[in-house]
N, C-alpha and C. Protein backbone atom coordinates (compact mmCIF):
# COMPACT_ATOMS: atom_id res chain seq x y z
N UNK A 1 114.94 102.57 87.89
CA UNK A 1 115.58 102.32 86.61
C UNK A 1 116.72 101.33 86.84
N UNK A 2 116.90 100.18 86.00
CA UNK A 2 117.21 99.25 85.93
C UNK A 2 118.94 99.36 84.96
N UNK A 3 119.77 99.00 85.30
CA UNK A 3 120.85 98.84 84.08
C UNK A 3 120.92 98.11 83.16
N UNK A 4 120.19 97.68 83.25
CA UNK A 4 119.48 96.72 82.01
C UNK A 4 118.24 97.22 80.87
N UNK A 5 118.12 98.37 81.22
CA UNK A 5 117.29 98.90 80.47
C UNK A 5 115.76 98.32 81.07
N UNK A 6 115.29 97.79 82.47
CA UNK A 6 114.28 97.96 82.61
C UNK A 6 113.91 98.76 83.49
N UNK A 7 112.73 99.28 83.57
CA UNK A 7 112.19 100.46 84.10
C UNK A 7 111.08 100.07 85.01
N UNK A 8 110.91 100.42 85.93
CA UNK A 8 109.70 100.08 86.98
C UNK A 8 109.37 101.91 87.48
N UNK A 9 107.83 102.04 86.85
CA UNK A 9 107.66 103.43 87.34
C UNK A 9 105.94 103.49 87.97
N UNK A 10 105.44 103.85 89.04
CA UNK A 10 104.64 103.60 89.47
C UNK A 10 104.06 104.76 90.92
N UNK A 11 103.07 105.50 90.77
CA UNK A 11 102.33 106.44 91.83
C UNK A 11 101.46 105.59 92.59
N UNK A 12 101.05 104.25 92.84
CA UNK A 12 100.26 103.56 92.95
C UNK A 12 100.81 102.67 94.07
N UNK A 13 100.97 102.85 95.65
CA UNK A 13 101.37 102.04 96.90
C UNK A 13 101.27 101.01 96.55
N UNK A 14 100.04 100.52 96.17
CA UNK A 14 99.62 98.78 96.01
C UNK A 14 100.84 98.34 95.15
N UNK A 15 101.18 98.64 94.03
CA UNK A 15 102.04 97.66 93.57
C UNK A 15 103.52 98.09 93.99
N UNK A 16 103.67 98.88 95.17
CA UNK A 16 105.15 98.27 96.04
C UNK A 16 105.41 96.85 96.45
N UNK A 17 103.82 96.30 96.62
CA UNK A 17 104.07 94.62 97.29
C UNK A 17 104.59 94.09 96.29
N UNK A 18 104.94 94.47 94.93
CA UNK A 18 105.61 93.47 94.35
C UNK A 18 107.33 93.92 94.34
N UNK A 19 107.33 94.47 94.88
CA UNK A 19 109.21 94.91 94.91
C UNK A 19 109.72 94.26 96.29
N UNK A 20 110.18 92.82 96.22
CA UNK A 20 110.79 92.22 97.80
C UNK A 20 111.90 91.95 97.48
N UNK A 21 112.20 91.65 98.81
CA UNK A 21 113.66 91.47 99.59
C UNK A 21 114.22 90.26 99.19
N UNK A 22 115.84 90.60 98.34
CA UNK A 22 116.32 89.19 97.49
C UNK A 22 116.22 88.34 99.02
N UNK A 23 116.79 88.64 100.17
CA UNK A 23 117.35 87.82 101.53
C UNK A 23 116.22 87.36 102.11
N UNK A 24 114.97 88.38 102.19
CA UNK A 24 114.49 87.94 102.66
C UNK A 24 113.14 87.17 102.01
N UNK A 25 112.85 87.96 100.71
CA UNK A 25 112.02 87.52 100.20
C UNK A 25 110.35 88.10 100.39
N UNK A 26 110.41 89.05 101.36
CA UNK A 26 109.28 89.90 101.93
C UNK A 26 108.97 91.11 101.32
N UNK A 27 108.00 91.83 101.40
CA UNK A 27 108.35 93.22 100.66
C UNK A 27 109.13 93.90 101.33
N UNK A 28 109.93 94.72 100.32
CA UNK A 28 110.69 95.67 100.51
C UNK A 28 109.89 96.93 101.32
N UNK A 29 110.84 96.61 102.62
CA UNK A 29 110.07 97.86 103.28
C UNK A 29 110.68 99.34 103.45
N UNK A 30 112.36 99.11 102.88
CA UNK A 30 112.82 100.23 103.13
C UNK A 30 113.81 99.81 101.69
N UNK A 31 114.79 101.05 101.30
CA UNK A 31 115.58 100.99 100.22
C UNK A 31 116.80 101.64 100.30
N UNK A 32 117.70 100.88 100.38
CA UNK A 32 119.77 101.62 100.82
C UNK A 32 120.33 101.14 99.73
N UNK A 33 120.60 101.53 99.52
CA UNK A 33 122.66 101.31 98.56
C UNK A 33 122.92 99.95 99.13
N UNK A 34 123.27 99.28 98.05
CA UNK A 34 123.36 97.60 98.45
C UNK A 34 122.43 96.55 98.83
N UNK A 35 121.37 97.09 98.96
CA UNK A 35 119.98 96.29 99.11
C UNK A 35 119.70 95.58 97.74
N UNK A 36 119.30 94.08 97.77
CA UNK A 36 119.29 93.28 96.43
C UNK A 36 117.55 92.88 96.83
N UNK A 37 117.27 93.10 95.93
CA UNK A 37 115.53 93.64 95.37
C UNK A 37 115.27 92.29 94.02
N UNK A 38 113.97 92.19 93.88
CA UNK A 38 113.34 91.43 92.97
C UNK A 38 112.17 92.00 92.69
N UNK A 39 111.54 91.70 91.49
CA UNK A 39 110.02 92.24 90.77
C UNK A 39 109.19 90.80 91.09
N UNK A 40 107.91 90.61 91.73
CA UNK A 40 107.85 89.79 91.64
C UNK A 40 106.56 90.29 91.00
N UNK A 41 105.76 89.10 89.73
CA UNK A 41 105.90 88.13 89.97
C UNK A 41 106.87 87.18 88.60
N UNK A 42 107.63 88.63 88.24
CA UNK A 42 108.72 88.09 87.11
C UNK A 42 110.13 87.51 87.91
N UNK A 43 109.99 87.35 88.91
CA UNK A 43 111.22 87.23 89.56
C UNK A 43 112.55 86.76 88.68
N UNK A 44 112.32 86.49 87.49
CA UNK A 44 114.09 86.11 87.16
C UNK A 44 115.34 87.06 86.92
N UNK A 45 115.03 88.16 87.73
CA UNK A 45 116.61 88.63 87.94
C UNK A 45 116.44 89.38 89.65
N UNK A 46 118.06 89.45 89.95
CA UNK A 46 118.09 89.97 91.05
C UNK A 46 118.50 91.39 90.89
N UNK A 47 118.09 92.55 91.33
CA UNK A 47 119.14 93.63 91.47
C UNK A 47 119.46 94.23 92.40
N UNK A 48 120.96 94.84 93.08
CA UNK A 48 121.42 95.49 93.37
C UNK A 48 120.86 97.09 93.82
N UNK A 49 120.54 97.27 94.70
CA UNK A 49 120.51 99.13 94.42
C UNK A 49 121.98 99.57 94.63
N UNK A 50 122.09 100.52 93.39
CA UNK A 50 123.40 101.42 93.18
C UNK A 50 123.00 102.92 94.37
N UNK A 51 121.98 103.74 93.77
CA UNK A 51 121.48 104.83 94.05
C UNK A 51 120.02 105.05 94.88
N UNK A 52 119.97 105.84 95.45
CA UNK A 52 118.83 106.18 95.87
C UNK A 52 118.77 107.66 96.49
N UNK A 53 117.67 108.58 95.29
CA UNK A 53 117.44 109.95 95.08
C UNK A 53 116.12 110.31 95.44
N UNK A 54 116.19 111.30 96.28
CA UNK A 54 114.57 112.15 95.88
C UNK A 54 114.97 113.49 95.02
N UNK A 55 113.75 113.85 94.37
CA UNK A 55 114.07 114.70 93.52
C UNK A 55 112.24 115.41 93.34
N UNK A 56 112.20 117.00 92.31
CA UNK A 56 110.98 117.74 92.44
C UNK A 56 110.03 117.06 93.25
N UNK A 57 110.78 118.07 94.83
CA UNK A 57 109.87 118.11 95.83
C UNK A 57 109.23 119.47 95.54
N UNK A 58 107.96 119.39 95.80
CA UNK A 58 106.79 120.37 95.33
C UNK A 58 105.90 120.63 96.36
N UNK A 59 105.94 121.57 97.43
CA UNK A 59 105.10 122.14 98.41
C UNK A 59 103.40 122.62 97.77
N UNK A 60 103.10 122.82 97.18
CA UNK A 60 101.53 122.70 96.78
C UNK A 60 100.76 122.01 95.76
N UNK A 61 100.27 120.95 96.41
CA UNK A 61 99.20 120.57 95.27
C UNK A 61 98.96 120.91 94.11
N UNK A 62 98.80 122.62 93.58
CA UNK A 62 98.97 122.93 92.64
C UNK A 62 100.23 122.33 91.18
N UNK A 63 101.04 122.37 92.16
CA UNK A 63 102.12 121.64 91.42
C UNK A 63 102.30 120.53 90.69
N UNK A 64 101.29 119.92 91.72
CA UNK A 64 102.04 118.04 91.15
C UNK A 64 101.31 117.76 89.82
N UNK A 65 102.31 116.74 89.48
CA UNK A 65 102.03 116.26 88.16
C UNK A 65 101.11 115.10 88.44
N UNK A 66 100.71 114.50 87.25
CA UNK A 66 100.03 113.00 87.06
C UNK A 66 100.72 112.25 86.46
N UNK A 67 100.66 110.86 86.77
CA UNK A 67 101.29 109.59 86.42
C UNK A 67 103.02 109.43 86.03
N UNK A 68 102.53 109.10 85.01
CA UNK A 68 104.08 109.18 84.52
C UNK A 68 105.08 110.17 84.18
N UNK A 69 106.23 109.82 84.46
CA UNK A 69 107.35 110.84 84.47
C UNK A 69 108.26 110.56 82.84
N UNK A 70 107.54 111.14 81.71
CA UNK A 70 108.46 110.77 80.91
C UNK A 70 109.89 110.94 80.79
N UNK A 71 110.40 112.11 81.84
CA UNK A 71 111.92 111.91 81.57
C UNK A 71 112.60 110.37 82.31
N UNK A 72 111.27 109.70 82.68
CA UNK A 72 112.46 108.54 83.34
C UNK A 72 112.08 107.16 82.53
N UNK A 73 110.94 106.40 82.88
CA UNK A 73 109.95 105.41 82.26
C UNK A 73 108.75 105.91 81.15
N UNK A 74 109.15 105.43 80.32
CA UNK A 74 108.15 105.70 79.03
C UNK A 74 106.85 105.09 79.26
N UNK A 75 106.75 104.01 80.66
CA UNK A 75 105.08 103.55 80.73
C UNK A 75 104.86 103.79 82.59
N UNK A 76 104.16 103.47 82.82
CA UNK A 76 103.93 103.53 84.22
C UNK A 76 102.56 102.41 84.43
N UNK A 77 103.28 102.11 85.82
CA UNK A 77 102.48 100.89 85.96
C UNK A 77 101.35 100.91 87.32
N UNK A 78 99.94 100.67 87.30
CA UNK A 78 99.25 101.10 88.67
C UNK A 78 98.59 101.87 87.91
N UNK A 79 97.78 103.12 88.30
CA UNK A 79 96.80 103.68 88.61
C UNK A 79 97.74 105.66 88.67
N UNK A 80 97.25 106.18 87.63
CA UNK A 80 97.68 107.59 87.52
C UNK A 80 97.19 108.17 88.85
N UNK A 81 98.07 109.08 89.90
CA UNK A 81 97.68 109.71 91.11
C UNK A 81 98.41 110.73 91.28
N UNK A 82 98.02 112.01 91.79
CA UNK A 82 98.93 113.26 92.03
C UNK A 82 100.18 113.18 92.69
N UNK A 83 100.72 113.36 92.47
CA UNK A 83 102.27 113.39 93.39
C UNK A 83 103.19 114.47 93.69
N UNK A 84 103.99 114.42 94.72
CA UNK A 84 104.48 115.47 95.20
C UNK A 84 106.11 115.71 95.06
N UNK A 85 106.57 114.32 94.88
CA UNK A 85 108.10 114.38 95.13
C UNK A 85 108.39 113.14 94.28
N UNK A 86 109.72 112.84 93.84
CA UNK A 86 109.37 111.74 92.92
C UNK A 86 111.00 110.57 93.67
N UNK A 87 110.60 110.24 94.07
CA UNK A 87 112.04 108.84 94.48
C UNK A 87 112.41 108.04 93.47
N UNK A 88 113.76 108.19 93.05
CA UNK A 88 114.36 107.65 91.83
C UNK A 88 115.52 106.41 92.73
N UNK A 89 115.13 105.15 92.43
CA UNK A 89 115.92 104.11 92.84
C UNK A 89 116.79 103.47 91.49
N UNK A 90 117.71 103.37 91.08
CA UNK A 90 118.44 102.78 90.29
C UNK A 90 119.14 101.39 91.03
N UNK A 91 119.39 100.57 90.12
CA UNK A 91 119.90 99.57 90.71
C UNK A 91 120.40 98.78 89.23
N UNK A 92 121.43 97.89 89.59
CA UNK A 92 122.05 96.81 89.01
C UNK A 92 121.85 95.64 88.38
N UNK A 93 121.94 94.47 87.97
CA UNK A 93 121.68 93.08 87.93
C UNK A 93 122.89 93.07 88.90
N UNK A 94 122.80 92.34 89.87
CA UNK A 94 123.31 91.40 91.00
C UNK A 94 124.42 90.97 90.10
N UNK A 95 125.55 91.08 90.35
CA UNK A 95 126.60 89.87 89.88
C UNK A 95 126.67 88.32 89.98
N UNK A 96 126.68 88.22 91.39
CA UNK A 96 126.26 87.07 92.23
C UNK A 96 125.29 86.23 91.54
N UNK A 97 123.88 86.65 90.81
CA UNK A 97 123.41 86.20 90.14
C UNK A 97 123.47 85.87 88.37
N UNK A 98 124.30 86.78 88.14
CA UNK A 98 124.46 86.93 86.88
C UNK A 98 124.69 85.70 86.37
């Protein structure tokens, strides 16, 4: 979740290759507090990560939900898949870029 009101929500590995590295420009292979991120292939903004949460971790299959998480993103992007734990990254628009 974006401070800008955009939302990137997704169960689907494949479209991590589009979340890279402002520095480096590669995919994002890992995610910290202060790491500056891009969507590609919209690339016109940079953001910031503020936060980075895991949250309903769920020990049995039974549990998991499908696709989208309406308390966060109202769409989800990729391919609906069971899941177990859900990683909530928030981030900024970049100042620097602003």
């Amino acid at each position: 979740m974006c401070d800008d009101e955009s939302c990137f929500s997704t169960a689907d590995i494949d479209l991590m290759d589009h979340i890279k590295n402002a520095t480096s420009g590669k995919r994002a292979a890992s995610f910290e507090v202060g790491d500056r991120i891009f969507f590609e292939p919209m690339n016109e903004r940079i953001y910031k990560i503020t936060s980075v949460a895991v949250k309903h971790l769920f020990e049995d299959t039974e549990d998991m939900r499908l696709g989208v998480d309406l308390e966060d993103c109202s769409s989800m992007q990729g391919n609906e898949k069971e899941w177990l734990l859900k990683i909530l990254i928030h981030a900024s628009v970049d100042k620097k870029e602003a």
